[in-house]
Protein backbone atom coordinates (compact mmCIF):
# COMPACT_ATOMS: atom_id res chain seq x y z
CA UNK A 1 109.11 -131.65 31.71
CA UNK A 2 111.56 -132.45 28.85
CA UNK A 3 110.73 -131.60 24.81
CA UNK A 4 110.68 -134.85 24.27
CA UNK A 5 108.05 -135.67 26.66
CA UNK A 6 106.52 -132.36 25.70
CA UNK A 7 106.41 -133.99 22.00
CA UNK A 8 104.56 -137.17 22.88
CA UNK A 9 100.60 -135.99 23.44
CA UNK A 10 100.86 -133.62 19.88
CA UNK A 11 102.57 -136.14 18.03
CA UNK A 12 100.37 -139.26 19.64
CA UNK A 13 97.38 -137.21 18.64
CA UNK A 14 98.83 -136.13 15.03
CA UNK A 15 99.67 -139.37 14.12
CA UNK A 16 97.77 -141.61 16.04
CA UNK A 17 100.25 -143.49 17.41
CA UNK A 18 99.81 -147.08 19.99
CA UNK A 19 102.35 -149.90 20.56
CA UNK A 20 105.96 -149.85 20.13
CA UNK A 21 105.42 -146.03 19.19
CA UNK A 22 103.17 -144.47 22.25
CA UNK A 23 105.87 -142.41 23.03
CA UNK A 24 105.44 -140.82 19.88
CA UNK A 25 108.68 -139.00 20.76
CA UNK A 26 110.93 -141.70 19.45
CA UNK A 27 110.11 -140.93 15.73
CA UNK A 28 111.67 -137.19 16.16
CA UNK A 29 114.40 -139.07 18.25
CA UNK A 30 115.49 -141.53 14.92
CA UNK A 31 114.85 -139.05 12.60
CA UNK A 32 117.34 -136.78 15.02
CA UNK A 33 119.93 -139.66 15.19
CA UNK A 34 119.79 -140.45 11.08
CA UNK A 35 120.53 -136.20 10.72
CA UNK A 36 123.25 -136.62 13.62
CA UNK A 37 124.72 -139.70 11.54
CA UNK A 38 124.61 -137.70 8.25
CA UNK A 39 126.02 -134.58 9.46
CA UNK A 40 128.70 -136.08 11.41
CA UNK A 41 129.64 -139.07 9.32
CA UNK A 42 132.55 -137.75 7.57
CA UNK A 43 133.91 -136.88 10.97
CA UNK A 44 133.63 -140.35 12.50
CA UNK A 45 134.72 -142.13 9.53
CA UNK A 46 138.39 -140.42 10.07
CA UNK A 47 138.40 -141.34 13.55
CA UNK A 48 140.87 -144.11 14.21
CA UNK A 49 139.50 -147.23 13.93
CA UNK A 50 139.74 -148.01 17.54
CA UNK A 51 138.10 -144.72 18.79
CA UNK A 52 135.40 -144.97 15.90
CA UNK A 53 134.34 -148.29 16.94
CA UNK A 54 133.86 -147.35 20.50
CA UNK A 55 131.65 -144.41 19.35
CA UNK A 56 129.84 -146.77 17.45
CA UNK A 57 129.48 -148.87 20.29
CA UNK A 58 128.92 -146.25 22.64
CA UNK A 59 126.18 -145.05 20.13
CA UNK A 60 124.55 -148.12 19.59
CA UNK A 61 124.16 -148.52 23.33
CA UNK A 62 122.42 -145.15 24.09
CA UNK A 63 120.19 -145.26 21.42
CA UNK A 64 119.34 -148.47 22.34
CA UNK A 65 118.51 -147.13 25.78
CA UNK A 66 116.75 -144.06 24.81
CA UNK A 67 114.73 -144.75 21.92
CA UNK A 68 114.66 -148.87 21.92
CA UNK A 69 113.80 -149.59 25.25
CA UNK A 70 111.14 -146.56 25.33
CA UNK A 71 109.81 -148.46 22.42
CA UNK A 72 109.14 -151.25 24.87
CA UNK A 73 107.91 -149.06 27.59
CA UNK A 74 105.58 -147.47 25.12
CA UNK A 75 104.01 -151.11 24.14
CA UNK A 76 103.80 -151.71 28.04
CA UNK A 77 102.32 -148.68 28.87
CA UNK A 78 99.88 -148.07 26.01
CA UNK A 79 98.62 -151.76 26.51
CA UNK A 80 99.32 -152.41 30.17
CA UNK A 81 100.23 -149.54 33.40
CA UNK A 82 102.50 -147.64 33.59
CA UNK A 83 102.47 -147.98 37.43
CA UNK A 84 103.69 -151.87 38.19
CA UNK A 85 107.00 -153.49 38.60
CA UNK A 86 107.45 -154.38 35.40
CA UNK A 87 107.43 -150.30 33.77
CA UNK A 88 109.66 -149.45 36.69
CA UNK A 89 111.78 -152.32 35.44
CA UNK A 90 111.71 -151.25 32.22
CA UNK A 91 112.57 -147.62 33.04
CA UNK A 92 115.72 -148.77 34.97
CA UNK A 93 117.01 -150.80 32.04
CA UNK A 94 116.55 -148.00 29.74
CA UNK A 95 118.02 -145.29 32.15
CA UNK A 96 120.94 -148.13 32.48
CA UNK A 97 121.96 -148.80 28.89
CA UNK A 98 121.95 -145.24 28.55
CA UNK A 99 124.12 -144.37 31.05
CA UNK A 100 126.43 -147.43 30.14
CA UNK A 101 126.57 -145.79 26.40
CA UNK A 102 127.82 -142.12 28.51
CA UNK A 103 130.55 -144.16 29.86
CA UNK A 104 131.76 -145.81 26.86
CA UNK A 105 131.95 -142.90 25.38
CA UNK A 106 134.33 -141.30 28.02
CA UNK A 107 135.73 -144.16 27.71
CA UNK A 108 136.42 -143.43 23.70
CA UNK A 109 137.27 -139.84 23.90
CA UNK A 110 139.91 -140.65 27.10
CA UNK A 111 141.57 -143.44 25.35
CA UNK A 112 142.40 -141.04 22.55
CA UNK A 113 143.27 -138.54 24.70
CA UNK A 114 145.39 -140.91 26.25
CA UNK A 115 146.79 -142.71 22.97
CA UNK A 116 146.69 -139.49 21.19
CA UNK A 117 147.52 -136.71 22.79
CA UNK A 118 150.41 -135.82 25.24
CA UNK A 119 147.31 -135.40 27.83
CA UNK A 120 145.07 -132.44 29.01
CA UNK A 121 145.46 -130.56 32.05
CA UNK A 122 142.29 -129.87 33.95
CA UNK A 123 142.22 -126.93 36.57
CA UNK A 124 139.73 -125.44 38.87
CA UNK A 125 139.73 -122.13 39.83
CA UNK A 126 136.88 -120.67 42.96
CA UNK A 127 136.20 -117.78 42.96
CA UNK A 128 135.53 -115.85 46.57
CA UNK A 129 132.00 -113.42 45.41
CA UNK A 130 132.60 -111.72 48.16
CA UNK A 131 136.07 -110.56 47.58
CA UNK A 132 135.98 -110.69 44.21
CA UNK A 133 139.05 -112.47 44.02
CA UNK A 134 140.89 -115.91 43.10
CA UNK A 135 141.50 -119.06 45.23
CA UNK A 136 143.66 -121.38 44.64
């Protein structure tokens, strides 16, 4: 179990939430996101303008995912099932736009990279336990 499914019954009970805010965990979640914004906003604001809208993008698209569409599944399932087609349909939209946000998010940071940078150099190095000693 997650904390932010860990958060839900406390929070559900402490604030009595139903509807669009059953998963009670969504409240921490924007209140997390505003702080992230705050903290960070200096930072993305000298981002080139190509690279900031893309996290912006990316961004809007996770959070849309994670807290927007559990906003929906929270309605459904405080006022519904949670055990039909329509939840699991739900769920996969939610799990989708999130990990469409992931990817245009690589996308940003590689594009930089790419635009950027002169490149990075990834390498992979095993080592043997038994031998104690490097494979390459």
């Amino acid at each position: 179990m997650s904390i932010h499914e860990i958060l839900i019954l406390p929070l559900r009970k402490a604030l009595n939430t139903e509807g669009f805010l059953y998963f009670s965990w969504v409240i921490v979640g924007a209140v997390f996101v505003l702080l992230f914004l705050l903290l960070f906003w200096r930072f993305i604001i000298s981002l080139p303008k190509k690279t900031r809208r893309l996290f912006f993008i990316a961004g809007a698209i996770y959070v849309a995912g994670t807290i927007g569409t559990e906003m929906v599944g929270g309605y459904y399932a405080n006022y519904y099932t949670q055990t039909n087609m329509i939840y699991a349909l739900i769920t996969t939209v939610e799990e989708v736009l999130e990990m469409m946000g992931i990817i245009v998010f690589i996308y940003a940071l590689l594009s930089y990279i790419s635009f950027y940078m002169n490149g990075i150099d990834v390498g992979f190095h095993i080592m043997d336990r038994k031998k104690q000693r490097l494979i390459t």
